[in-house]
Protein backbone atom coordinates (compact mmCIF):
# COMPACT_ATOMS: atom_id res chain seq x y z
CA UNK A 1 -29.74 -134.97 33.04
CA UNK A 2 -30.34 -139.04 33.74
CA UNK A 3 -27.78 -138.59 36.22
CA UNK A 4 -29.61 -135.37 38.16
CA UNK A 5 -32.88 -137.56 37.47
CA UNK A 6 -31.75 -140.58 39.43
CA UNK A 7 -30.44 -138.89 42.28
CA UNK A 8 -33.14 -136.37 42.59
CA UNK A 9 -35.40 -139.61 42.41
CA UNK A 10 -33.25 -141.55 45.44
CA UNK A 11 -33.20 -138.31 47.19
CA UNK A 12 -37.62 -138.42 47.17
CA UNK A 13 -37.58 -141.99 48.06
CA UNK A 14 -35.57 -141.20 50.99
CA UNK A 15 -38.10 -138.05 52.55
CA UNK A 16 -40.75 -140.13 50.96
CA UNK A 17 -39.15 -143.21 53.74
CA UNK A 18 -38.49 -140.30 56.76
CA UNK A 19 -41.66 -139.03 55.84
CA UNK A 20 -43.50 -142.57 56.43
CA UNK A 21 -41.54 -142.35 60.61
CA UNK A 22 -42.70 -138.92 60.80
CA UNK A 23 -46.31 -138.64 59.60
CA UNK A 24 -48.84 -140.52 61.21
CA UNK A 25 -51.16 -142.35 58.36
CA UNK A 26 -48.08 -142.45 55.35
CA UNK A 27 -46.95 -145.75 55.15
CA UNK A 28 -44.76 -147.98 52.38
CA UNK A 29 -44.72 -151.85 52.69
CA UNK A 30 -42.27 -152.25 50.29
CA UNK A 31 -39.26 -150.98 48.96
CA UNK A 32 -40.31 -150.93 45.69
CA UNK A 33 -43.91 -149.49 46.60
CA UNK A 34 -41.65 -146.30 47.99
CA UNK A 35 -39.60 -145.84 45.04
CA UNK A 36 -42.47 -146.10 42.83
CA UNK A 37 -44.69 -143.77 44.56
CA UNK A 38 -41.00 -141.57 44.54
CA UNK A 39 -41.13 -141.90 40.81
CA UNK A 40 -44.76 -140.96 40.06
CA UNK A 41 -44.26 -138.23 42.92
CA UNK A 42 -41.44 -136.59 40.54
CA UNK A 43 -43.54 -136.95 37.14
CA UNK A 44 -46.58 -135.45 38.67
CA UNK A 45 -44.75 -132.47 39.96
CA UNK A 46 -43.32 -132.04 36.28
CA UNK A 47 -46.78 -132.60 34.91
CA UNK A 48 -48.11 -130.05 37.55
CA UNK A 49 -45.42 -127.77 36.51
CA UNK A 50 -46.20 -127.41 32.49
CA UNK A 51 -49.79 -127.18 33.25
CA UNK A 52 -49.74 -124.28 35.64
CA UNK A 53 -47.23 -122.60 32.93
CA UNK A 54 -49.65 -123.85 30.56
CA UNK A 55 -52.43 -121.88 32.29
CA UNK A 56 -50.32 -118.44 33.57
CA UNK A 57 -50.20 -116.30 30.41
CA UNK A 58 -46.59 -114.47 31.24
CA UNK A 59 -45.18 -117.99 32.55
CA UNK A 60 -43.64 -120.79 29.83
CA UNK A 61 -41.76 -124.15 29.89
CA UNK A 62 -40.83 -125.26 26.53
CA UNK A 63 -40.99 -129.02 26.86
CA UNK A 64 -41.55 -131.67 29.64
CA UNK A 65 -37.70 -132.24 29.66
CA UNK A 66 -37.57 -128.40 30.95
CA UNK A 67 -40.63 -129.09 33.69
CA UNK A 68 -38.89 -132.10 35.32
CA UNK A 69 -35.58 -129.83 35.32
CA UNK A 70 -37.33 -127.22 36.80
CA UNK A 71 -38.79 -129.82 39.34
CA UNK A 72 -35.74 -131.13 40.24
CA UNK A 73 -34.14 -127.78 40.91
CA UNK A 74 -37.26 -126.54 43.04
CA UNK A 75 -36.64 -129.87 44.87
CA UNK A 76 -33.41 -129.09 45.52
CA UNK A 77 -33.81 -125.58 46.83
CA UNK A 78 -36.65 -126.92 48.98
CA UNK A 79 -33.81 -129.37 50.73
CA UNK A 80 -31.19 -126.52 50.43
CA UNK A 81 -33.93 -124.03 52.00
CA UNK A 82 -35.00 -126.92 54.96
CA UNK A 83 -31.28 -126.70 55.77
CA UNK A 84 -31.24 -122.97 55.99
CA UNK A 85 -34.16 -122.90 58.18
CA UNK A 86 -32.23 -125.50 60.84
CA UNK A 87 -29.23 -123.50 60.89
CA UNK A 88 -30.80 -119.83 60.95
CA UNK A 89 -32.84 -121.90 63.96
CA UNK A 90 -29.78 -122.95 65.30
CA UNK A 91 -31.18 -126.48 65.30
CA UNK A 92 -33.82 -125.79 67.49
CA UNK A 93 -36.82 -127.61 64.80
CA UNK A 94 -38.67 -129.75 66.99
CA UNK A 95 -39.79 -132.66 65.08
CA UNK A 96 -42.37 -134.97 65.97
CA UNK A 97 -41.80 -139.15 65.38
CA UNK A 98 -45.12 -140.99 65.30
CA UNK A 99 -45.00 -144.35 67.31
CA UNK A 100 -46.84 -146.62 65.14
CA UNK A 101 -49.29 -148.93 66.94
CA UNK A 102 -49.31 -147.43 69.87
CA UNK A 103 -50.33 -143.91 68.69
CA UNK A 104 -47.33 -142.37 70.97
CA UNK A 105 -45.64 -139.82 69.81
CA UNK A 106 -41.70 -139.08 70.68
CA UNK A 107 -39.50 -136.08 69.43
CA UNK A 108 -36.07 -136.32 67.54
């Protein structure tokens, strides 16, 4: 599970980085500030997890070890699913870059 933890954890801090290129107003200065924000990022989804189950009467997660499984799989299936989309699209997602400074915006 530390293994699937870590990855999953490199693998946010990575569309956390693309993210800061793609979205105009998300920015990291520092490595560190990216894969800390990547690590809160994955505890709060856990944490958001067991409280909805916590609050859904025919929904249950036994322990927080179970919500950041269930996390990491949902993040998972949301890369897995992002991939689908491009190929049933035939790569034909039209992504926007943001430019920075300059406020001009380019396509990848």
């Amino acid at each position: 599970m530390l293994t699937g933890f870590i990855f999953m954890w490199l693998v946010t801090a990575t569309e956390l980085w693309i993210a800061t290129f793609v979205v105009p107003g998300v920015r990291a200065t520092t490595l560190g500030g990216l894969l800390w924000t990547a690590l809160i990022l994955g505890l709060v989804n856990a944490f958001t997890l067991w409280l909805s189950a916590a609050m859904v009467k025919n929904f249950e997660i036994d322990s927080f070890g179970s919500a950041l499984l269930a996390a990491v799989v949902m993040a998972l299936l949301g890369v897995m699913g992002f991939i689908l989309m491009t190929w049933l699209m035939m790569g034909e997602v039209d992504w926007m870059m943001y430019q920075g400074q300059s406020g001009s915006y380019g396509h990848f």
